[in-house]
N, C-alpha and C. Protein backbone atom coordinates (compact mmCIF):
# COMPACT_ATOMS: atom_id res chain seq x y z
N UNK A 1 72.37 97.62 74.37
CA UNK A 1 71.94 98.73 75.23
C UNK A 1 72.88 98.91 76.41
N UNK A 2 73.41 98.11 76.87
CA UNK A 2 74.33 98.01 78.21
C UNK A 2 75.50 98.24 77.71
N UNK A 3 75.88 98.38 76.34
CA UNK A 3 77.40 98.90 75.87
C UNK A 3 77.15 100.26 75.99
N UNK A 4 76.37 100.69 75.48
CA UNK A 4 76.14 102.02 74.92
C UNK A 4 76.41 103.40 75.94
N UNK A 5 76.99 103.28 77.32
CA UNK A 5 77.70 103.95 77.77
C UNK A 5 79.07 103.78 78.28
N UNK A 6 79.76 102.80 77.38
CA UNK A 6 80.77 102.71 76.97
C UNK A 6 81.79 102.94 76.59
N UNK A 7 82.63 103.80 76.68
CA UNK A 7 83.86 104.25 75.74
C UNK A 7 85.12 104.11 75.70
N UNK A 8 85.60 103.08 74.14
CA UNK A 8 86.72 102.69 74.80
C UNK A 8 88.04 103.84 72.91
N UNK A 9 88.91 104.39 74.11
CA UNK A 9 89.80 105.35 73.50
C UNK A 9 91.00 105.16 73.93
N UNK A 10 92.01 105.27 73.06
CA UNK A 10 93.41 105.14 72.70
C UNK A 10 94.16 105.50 71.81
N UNK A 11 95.31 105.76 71.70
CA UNK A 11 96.54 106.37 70.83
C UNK A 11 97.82 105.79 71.17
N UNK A 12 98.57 105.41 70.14
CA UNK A 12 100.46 105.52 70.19
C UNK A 12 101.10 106.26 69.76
N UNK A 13 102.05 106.62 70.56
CA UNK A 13 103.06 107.86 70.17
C UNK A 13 104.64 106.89 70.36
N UNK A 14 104.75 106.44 68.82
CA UNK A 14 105.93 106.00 68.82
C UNK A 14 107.07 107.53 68.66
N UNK A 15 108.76 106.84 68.69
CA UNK A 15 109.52 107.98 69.39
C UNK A 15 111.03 107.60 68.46
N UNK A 16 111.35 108.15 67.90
CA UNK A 16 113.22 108.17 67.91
C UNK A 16 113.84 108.92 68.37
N UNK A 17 115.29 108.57 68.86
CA UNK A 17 115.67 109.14 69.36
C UNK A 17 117.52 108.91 68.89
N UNK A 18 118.04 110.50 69.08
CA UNK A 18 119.27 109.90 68.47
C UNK A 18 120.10 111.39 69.50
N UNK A 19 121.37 110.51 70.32
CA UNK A 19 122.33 111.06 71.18
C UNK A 19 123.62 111.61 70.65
N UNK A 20 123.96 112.58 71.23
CA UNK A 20 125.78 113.18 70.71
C UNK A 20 126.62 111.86 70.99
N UNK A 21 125.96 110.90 72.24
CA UNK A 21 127.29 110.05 72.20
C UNK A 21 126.58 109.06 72.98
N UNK A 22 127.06 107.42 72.75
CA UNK A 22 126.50 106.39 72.98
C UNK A 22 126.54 106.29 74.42
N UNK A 23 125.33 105.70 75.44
CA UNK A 23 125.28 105.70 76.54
C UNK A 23 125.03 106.80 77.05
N UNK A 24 124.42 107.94 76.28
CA UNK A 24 124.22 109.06 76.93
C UNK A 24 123.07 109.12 78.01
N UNK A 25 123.21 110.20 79.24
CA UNK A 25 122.23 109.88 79.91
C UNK A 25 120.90 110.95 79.22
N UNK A 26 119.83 110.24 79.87
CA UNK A 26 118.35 110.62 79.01
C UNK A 26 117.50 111.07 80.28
N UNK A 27 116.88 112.11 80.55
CA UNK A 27 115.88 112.22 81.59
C UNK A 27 114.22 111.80 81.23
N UNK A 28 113.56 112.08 80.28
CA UNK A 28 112.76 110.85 79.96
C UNK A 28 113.01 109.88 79.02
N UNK A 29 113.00 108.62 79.51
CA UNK A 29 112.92 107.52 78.61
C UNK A 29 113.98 106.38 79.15
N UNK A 30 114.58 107.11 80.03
CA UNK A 30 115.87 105.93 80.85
C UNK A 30 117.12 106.45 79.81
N UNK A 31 118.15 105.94 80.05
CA UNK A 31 119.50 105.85 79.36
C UNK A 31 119.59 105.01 78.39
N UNK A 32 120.74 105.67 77.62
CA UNK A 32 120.91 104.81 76.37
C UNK A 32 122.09 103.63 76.87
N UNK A 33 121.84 102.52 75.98
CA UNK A 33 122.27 101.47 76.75
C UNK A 33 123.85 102.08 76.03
N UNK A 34 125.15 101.54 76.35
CA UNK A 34 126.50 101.62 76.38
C UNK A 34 126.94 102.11 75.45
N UNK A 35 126.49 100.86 74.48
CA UNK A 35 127.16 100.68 72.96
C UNK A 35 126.06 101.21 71.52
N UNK A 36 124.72 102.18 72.61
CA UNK A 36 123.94 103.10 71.65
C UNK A 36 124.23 104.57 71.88
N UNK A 37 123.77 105.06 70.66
CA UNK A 37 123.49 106.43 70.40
C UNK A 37 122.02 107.13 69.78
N UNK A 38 121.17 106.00 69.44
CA UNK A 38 119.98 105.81 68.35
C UNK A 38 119.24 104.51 69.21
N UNK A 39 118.03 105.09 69.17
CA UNK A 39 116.68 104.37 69.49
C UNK A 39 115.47 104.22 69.04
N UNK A 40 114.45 103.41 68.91
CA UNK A 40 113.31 103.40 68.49
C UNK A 40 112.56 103.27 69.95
N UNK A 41 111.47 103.71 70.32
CA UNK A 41 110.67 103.41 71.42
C UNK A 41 109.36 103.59 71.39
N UNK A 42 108.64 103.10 72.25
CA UNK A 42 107.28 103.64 72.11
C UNK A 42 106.99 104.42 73.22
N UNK A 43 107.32 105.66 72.83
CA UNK A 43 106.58 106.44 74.11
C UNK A 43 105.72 106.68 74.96
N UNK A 44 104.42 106.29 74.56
CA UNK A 44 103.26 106.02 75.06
C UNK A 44 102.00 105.55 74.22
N UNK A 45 101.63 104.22 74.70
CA UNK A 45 100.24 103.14 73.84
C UNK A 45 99.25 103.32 74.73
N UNK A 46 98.75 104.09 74.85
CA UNK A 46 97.16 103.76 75.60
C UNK A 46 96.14 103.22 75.60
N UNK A 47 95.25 102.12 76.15
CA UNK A 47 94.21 101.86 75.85
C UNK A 47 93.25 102.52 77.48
N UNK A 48 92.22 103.03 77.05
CA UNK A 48 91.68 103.53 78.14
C UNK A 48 89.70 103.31 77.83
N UNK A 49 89.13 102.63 78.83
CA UNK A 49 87.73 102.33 78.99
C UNK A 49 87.36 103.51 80.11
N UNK A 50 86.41 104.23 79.84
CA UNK A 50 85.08 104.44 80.32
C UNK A 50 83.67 104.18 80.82
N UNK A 51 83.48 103.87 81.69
CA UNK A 51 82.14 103.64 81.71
C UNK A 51 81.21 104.33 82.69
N UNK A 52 80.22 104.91 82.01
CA UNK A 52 79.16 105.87 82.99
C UNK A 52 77.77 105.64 83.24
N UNK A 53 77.65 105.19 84.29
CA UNK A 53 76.27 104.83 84.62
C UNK A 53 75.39 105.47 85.01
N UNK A 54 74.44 105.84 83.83
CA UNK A 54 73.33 107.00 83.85
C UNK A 54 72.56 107.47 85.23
N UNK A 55 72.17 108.55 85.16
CA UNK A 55 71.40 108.36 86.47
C UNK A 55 69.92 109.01 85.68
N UNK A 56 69.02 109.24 86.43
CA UNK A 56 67.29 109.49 86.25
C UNK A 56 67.45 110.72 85.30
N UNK A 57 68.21 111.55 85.58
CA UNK A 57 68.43 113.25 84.65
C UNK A 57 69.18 112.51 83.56
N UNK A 58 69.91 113.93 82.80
CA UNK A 58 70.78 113.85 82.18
C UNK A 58 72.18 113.89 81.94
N UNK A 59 72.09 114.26 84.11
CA UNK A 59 73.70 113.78 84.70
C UNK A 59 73.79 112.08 84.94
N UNK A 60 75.32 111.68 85.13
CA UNK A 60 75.60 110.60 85.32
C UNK A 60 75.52 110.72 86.99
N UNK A 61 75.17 109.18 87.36
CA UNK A 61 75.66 108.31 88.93
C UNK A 61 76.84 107.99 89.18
N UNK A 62 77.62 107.65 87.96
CA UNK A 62 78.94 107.11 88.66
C UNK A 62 79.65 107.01 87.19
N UNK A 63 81.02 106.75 87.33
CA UNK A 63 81.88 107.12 86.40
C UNK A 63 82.75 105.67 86.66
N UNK A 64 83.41 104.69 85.87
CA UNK A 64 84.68 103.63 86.55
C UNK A 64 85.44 104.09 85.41
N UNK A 65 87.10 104.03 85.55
CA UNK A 65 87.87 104.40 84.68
C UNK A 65 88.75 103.81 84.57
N UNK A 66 89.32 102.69 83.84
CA UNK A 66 90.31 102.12 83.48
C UNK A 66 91.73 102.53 82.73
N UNK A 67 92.87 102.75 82.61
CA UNK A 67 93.31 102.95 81.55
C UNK A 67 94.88 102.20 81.70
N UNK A 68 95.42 101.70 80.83
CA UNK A 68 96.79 101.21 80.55
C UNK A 68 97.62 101.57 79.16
N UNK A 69 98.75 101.60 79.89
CA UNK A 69 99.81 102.42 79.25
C UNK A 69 100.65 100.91 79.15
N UNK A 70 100.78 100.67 78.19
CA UNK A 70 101.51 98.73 77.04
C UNK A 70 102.60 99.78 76.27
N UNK A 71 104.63 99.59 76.82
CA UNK A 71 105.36 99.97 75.91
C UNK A 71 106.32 98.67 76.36
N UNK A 72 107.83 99.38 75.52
CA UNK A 72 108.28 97.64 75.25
C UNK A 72 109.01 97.61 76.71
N UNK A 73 108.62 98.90 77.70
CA UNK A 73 109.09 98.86 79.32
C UNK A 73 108.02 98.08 79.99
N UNK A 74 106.84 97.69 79.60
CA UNK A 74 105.80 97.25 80.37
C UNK A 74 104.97 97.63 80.02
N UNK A 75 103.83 96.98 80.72
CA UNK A 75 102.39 97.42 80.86
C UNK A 75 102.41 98.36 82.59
N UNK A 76 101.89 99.47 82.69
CA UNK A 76 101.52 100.22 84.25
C UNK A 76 100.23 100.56 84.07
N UNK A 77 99.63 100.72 85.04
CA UNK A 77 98.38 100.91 85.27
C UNK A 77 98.66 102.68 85.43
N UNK A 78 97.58 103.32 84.25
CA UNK A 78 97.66 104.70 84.38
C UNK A 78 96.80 105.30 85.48
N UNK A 79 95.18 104.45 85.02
CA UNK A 79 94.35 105.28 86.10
C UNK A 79 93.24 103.99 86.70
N UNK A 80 92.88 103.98 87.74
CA UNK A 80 91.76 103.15 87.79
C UNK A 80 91.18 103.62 88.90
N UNK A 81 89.85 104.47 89.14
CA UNK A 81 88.95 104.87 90.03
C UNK A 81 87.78 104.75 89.36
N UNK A 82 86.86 104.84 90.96
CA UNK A 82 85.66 105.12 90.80
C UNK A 82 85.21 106.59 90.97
N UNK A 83 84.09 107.04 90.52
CA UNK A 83 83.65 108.82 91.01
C UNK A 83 82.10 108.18 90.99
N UNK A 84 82.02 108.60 92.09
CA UNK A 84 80.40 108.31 92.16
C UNK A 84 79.99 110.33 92.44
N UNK A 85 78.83 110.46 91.91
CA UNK A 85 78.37 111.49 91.39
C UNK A 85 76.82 111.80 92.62
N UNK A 86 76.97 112.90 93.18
CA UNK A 86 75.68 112.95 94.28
C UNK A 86 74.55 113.61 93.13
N UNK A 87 73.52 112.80 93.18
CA UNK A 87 72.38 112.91 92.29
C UNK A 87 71.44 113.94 92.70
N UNK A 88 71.03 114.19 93.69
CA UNK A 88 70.08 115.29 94.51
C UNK A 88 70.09 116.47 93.41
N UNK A 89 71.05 116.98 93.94
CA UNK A 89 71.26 118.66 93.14
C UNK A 89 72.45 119.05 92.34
N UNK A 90 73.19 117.39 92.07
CA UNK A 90 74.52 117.11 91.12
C UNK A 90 75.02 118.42 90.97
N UNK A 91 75.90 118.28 93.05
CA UNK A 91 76.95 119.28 93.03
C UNK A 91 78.14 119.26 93.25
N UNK A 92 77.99 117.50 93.88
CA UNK A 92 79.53 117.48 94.58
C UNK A 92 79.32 115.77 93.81
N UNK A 93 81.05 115.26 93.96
CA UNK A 93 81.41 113.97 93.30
C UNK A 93 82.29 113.50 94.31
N UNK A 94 82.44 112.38 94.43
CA UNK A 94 83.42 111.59 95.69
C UNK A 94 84.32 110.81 94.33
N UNK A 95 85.65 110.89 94.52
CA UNK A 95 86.80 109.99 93.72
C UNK A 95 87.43 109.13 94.93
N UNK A 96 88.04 107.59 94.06
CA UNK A 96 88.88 106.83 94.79
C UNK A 96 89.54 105.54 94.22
N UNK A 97 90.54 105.73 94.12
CA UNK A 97 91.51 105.46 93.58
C UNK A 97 92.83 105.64 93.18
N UNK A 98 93.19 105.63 91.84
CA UNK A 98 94.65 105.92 91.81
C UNK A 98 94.11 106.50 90.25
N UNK A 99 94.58 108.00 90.06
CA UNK A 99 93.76 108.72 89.48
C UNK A 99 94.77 110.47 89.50
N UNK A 100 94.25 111.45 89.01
CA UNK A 100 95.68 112.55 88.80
C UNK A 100 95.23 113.19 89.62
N UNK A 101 96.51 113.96 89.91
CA UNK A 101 96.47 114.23 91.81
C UNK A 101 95.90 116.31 90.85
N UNK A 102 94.91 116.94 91.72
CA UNK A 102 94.16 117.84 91.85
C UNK A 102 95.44 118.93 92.02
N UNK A 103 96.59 118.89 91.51
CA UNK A 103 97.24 119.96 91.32
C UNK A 103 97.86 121.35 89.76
N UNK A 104 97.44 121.95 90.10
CA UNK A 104 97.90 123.32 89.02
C UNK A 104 96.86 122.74 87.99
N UNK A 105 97.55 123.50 86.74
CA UNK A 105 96.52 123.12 85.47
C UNK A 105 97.05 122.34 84.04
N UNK A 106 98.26 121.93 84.21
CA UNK A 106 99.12 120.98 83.27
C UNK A 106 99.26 119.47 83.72
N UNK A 107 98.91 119.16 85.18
CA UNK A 107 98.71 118.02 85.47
C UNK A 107 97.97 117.17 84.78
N UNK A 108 96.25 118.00 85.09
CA UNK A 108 95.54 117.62 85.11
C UNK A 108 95.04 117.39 83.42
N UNK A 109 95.46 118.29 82.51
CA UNK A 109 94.72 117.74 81.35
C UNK A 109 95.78 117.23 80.42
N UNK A 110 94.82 116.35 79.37
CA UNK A 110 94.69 115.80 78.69
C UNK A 110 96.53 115.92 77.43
N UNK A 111 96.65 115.34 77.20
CA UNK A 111 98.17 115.64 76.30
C UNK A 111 96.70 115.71 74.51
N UNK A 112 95.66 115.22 74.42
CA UNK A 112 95.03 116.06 73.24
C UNK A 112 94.74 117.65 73.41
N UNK A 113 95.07 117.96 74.82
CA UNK A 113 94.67 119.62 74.96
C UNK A 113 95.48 120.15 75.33
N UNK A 114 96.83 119.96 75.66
CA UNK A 114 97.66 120.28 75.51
C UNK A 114 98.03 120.91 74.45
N UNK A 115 99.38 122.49 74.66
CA UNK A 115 99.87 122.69 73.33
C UNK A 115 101.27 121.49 72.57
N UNK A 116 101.83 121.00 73.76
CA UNK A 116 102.49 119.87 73.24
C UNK A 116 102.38 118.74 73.98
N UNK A 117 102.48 117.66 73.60
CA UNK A 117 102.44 116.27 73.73
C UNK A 117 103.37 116.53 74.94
N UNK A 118 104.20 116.77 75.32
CA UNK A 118 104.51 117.26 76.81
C UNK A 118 104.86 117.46 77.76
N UNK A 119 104.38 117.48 79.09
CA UNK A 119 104.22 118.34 80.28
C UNK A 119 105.28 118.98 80.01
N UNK A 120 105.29 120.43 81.16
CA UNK A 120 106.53 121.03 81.17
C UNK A 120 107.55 120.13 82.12
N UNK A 121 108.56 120.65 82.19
CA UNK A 121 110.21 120.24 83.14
C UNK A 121 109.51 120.37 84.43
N UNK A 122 109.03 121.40 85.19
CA UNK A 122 108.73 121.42 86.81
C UNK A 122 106.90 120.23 87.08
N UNK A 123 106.58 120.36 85.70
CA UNK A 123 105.27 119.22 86.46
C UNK A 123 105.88 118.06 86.30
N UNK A 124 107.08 116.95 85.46
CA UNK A 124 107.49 116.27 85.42
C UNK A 124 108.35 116.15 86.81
N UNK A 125 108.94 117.19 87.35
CA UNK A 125 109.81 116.93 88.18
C UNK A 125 108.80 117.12 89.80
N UNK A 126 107.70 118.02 90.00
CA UNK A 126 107.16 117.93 91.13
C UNK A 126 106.14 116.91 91.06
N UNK A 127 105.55 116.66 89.72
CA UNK A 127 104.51 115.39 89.87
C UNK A 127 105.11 114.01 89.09
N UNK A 128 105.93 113.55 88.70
CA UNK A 128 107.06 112.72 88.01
C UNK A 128 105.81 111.70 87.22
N UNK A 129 104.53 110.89 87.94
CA UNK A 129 103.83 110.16 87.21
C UNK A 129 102.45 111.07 87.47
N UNK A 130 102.36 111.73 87.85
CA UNK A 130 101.02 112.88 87.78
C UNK A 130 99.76 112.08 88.53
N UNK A 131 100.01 110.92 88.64
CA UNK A 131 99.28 109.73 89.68
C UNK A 131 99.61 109.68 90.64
N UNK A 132 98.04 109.25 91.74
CA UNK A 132 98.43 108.82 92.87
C UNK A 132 97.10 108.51 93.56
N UNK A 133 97.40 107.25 94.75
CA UNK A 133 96.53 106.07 94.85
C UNK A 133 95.77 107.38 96.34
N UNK A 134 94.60 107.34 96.25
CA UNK A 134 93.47 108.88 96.78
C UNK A 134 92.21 108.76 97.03
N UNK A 135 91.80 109.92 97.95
CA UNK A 135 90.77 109.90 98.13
C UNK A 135 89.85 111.15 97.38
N UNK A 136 88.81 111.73 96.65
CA UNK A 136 89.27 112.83 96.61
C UNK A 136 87.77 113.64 96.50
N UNK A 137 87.22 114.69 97.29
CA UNK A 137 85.98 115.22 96.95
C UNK A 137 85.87 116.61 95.92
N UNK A 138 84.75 116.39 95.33
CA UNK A 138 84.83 117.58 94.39
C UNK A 138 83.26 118.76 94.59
N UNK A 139 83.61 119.78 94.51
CA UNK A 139 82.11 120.44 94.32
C UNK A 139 82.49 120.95 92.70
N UNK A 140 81.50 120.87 92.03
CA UNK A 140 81.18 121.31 90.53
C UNK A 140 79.77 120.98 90.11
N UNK A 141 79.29 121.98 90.07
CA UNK A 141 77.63 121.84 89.81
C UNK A 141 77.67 121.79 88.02
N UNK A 142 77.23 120.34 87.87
CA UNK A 142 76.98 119.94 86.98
C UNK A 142 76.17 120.41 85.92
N UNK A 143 75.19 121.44 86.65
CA UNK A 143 73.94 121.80 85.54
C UNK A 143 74.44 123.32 85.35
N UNK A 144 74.45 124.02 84.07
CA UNK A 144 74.84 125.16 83.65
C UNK A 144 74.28 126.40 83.73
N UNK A 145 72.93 126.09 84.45
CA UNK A 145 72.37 127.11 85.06
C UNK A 145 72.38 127.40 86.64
N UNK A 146 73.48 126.96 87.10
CA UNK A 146 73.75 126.82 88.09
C UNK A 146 74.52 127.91 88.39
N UNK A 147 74.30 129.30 89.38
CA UNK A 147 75.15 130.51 89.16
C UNK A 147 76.89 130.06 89.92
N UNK A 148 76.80 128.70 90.39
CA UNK A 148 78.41 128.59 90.46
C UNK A 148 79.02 127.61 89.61
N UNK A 149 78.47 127.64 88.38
CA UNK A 149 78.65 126.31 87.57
C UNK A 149 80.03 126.42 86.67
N UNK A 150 80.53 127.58 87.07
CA UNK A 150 81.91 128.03 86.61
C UNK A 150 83.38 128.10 87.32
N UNK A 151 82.74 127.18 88.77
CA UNK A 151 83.75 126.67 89.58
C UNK A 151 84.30 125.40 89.67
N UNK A 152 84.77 124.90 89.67
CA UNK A 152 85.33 123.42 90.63
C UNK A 152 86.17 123.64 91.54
N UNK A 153 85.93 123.07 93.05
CA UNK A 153 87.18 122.79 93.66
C UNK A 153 87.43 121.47 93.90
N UNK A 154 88.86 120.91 94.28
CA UNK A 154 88.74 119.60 94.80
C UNK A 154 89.54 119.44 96.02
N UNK A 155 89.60 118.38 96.62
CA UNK A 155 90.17 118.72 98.02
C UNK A 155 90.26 116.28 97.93
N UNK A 156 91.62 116.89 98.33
CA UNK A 156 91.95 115.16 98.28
C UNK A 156 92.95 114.77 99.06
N UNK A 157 93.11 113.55 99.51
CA UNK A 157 94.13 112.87 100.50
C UNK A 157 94.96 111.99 99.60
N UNK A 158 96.31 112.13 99.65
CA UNK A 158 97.12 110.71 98.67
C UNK A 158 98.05 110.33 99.77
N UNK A 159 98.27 109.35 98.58
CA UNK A 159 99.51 108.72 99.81
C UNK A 159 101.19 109.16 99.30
N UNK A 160 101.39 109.68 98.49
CA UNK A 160 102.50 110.75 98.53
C UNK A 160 103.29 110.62 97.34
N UNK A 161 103.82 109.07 97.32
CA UNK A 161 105.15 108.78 96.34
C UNK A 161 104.20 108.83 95.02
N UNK A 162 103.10 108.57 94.78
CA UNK A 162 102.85 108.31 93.24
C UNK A 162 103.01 106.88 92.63
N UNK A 163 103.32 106.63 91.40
CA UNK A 163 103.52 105.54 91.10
C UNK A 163 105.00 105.18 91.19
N UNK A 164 105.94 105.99 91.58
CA UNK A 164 107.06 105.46 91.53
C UNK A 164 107.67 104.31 92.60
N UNK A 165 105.82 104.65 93.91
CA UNK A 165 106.77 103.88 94.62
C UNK A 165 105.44 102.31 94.28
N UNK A 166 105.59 101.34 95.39
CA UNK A 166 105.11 100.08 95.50
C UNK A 166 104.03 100.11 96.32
N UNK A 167 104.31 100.89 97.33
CA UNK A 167 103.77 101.12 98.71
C UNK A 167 103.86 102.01 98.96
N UNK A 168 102.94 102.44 99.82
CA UNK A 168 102.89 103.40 101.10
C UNK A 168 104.03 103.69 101.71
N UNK A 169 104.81 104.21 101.64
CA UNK A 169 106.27 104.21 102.59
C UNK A 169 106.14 104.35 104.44
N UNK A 170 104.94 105.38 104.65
CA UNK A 170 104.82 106.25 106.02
C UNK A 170 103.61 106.57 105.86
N UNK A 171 103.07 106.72 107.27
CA UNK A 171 101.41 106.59 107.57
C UNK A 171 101.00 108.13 107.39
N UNK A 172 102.03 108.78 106.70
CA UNK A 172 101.37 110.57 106.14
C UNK A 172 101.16 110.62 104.79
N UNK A 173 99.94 111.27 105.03
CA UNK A 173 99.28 111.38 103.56
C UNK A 173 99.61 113.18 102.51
N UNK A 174 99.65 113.36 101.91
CA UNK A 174 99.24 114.82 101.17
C UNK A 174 97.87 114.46 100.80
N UNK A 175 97.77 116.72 101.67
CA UNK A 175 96.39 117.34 101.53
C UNK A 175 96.46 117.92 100.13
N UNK A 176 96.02 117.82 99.25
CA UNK A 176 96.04 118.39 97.98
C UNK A 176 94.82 118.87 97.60
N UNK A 177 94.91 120.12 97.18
CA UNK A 177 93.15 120.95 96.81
C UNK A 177 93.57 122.23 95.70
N UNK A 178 92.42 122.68 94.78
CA UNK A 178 92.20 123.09 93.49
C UNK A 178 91.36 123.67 93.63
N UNK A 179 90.92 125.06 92.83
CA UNK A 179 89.89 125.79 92.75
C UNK A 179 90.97 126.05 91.32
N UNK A 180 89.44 125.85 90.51
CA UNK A 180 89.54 125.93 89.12
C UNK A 180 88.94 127.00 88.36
N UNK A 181 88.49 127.78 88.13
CA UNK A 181 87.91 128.37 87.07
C UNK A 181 87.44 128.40 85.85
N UNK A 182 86.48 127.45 85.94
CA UNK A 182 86.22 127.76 84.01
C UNK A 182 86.02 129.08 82.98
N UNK A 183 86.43 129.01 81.69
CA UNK A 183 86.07 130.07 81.10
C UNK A 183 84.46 130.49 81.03
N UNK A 184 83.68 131.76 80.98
CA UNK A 184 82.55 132.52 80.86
C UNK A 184 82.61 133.63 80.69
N UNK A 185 81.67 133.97 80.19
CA UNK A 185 81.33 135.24 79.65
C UNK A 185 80.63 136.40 80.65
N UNK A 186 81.33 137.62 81.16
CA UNK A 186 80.47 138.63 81.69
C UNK A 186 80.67 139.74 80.77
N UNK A 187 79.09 139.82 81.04
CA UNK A 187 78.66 140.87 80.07
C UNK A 187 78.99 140.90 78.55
N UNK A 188 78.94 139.67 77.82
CA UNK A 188 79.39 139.47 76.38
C UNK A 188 80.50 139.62 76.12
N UNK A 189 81.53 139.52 77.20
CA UNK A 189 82.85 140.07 76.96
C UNK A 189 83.33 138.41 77.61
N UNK A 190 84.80 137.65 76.61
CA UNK A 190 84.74 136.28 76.65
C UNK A 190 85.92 136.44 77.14
């Protein structure tokens, strides 16, 4: 009974790769070493846990999220926060952690909903690991009869570098905030 809101999901996306000329430089995946032109890699192994702790309705209390990314560069920690969920009138959610930063709409989802496995060139280059260690509040009314239940915004504090860096570099944070739109229907028209 205590598994049973549980979920644990993952995929590998192994990779070849083959250059005009050995040692070529590569913008994802690092460089080819000197005396290559041809690679095998694993592009990305995920293992990622869920866990949601029910609340009295049929919304959740709280959300913990684990996930790791295992290639033959390492193990990194993709995501790990908490979201605790306000139960009253389940409208607003508090995030914290290190978790995807609340910008545009290719950041944020999923490479299964994606049209390709992915991101474009400018979210790679303005968000480079799409992570970052945050604070972050959300309004999204959870229940669907809710006449703003076709909004989300979020509004969050990070600490800037992402995962590229170790640390905190400087005591300034980025304000980062989202107003989303979900798809609906007015007037039978989709």
């Amino acid at each position: 009974k205590r598994l049973e809101n549980l979920r644990i999901t993952g995929y590998i996306q192994p990779q070849f790769q083959v250059a005009q000329a050995k040692g070529a430089a590569s913008f994802e995946g690092g460089n080819f070493s000197t005396y290559s032109n041809s690679r095998f890699m694993l592009r990305r192994a995920r293992v990622k846990f869920d866990y949601y702790l029910p609340g009295k309705s049929k919304f959740p209390r709280a959300l913990f999220t684990l996930q790791l990314d295992a290639t033959e560069r390492g193990v990194v920690t993709r995501d790990v926060f908490l979201k605790l969920f306000e139960s009253s009138k389940n409208l607003f959610s508090v995030t914290a952690g290190l978790f995807a930063r609340p910008f545009g709409y290719e950041v944020n989802l999923s490479s299964s909903y994606r049209e390709t496995p992915e991101r474009g060139r400018m979210s790679q280059i303005l968000m480079p690991s799409e992570r970052d260690l945050g604070f972050m509040g959300s309004f999204e009314p959870l229940s669907s009869k809710h006449p703003l239940s076709h909004f989300k915004f979020d509004l969050g504090l990070f600490n800037g570098q992402g995962l590229s860096g170790t640390t905190d570099f400087d005591s300034r944070k980025d304000l980062i905030s989202r107003l989303f739109i979900k798809p609906y229907k007015v007037n039978k028209i989709e």
